[in-house]
C-alpha atoms as a PDB file:
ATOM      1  CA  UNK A   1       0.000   0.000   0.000  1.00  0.00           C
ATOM      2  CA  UNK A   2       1.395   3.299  -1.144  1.00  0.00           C
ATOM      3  CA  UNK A   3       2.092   6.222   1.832  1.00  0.00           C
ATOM      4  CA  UNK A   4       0.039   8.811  -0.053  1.00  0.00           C
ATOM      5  CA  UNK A   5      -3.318  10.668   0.625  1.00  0.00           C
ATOM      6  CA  UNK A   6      -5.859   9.003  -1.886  1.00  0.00           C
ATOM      7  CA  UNK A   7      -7.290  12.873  -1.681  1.00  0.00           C
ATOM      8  CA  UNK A   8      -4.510  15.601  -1.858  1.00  0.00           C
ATOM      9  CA  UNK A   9      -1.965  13.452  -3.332  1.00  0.00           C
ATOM     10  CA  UNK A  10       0.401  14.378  -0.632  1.00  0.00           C
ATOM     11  CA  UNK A  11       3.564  11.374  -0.459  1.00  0.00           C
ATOM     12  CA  UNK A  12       6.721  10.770   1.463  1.00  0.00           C
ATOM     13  CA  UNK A  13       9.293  13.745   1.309  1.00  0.00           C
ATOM     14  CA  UNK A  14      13.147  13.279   2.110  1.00  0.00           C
ATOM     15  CA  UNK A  15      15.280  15.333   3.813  1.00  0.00           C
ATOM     16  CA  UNK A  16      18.310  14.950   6.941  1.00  0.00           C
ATOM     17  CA  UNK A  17      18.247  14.028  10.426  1.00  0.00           C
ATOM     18  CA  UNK A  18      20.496  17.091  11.710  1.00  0.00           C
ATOM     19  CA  UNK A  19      22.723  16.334  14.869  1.00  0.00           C
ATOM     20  CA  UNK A  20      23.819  18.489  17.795  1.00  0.00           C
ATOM     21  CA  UNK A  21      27.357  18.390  15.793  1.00  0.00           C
ATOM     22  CA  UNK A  22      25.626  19.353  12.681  1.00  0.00           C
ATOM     23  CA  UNK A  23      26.167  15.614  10.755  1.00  0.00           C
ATOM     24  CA  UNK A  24      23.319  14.928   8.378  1.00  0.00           C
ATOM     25  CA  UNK A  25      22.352  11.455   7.403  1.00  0.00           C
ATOM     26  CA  UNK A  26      19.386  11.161   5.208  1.00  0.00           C
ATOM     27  CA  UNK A  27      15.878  10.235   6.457  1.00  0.00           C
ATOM     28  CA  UNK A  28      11.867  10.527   5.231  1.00  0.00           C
ATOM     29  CA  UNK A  29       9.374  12.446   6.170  1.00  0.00           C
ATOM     30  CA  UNK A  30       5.929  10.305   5.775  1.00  0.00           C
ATOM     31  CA  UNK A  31       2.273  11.733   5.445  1.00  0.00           C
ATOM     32  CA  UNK A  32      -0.143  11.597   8.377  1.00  0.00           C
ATOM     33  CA  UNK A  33      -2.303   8.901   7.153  1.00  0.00           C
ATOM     34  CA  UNK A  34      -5.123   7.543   8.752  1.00  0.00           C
ATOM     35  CA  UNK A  35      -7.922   5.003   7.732  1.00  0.00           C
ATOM     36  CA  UNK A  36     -11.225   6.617   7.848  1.00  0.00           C
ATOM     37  CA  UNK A  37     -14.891   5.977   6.208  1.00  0.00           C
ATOM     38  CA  UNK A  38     -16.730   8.297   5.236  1.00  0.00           C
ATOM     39  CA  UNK A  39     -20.013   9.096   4.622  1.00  0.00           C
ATOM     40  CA  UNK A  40     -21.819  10.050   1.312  1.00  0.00           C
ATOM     41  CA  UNK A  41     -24.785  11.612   1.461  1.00  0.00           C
ATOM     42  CA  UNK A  42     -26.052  11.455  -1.969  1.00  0.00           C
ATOM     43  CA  UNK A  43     -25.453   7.491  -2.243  1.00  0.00           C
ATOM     44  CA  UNK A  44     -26.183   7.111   1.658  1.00  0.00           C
ATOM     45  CA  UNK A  45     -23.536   4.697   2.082  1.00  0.00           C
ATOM     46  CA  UNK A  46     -20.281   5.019   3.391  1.00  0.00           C
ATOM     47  CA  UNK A  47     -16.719   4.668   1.953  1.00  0.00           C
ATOM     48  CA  UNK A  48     -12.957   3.443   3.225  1.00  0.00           C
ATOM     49  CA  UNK A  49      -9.706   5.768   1.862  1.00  0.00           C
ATOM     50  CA  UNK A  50      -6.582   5.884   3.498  1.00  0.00           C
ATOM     51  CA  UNK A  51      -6.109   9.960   3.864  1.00  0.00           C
ATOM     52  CA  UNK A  52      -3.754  12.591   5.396  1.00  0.00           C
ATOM     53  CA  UNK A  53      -4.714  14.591   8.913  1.00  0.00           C
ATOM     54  CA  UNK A  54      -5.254  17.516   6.552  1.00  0.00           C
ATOM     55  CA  UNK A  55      -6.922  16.279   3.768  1.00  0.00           C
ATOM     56  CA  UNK A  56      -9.562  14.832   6.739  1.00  0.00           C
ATOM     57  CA  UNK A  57      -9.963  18.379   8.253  1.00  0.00           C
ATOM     58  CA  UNK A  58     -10.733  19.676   4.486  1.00  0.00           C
ATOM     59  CA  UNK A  59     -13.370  17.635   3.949  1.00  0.00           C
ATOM     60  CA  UNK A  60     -14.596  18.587   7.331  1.00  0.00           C
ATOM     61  CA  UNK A  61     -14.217  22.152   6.240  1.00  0.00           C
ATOM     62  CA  UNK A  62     -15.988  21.897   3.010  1.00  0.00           C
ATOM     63  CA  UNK A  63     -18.922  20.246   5.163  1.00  0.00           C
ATOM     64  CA  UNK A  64     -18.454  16.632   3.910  1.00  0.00           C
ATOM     65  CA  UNK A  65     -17.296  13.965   1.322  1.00  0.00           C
ATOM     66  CA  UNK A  66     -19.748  15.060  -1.258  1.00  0.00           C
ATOM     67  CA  UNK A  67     -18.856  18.256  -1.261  1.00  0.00           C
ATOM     68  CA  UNK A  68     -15.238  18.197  -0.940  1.00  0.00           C
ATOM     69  CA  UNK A  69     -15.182  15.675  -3.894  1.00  0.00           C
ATOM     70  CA  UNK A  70     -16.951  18.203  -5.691  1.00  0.00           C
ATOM     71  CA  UNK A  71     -14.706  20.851  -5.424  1.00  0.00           C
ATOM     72  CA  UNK A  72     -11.469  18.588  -5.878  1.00  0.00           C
ATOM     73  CA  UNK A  73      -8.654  18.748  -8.912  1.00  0.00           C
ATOM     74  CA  UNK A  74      -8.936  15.514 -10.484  1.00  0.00           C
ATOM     75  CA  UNK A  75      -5.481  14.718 -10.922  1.00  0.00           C
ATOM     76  CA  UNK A  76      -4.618  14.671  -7.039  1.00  0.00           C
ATOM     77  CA  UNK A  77      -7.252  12.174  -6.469  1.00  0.00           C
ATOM     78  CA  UNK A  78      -6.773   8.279  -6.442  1.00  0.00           C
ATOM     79  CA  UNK A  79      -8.623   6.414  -9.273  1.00  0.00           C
ATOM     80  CA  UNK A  80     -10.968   4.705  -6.255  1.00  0.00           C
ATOM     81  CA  UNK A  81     -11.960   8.752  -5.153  1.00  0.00           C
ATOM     82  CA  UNK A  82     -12.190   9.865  -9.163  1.00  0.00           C
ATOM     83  CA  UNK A  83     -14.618   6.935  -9.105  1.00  0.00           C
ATOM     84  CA  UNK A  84     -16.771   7.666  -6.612  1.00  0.00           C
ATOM     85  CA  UNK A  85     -16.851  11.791  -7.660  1.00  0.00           C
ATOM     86  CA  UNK A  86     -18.163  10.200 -11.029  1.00  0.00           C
ATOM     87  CA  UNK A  87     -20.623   8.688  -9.105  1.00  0.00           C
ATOM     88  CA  UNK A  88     -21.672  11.405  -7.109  1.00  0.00           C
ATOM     89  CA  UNK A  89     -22.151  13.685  -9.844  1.00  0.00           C
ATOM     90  CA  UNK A  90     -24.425  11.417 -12.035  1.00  0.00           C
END
């Protein structure tokens, strides 16, 4: 399972662990994902995606998963979410 946000796209990024001496050695920064379903009110049904800490307080922002999805690029969404905002829209 890839470490990216089926909703923002967001992925690993790299960058150095920095000692008190000021050595770097290399190391990753990874996403905050969680596993969450949500809820769509159009299809009444609910629906599992793996998304970032952010991308979960957007679509709590936009005042749900319909709406969010409706408002969403299409290229930073997963092919399961580009599904379901087909879906929705029909």
């Amino acid at each position: 399972m890839a470490r990216r946000c089926e909703f923002t796209g967001k992925g690993p990024m790299s960058g150095n662990n920095v000692s008190h001496a000021n050595n770097k050695t290399k190391r990753r920064f990874l996403p905050n994902l969680n596993d969450v379903t949500l809820q769509s009110e159009v299809l009444n049904r609910g629906f599992k995606f793996r998304i970032s800490a952010a991308a979960l307080r957007s679509v709590d922002h936009r005042g749900g998963l319909d709406q969010f999805l409706a408002k969403a690029k299409d290229d930073e969404l997963s092919t399961n979410a580009l599904k379901l905002k087909k879906e929705i829209a029909k």
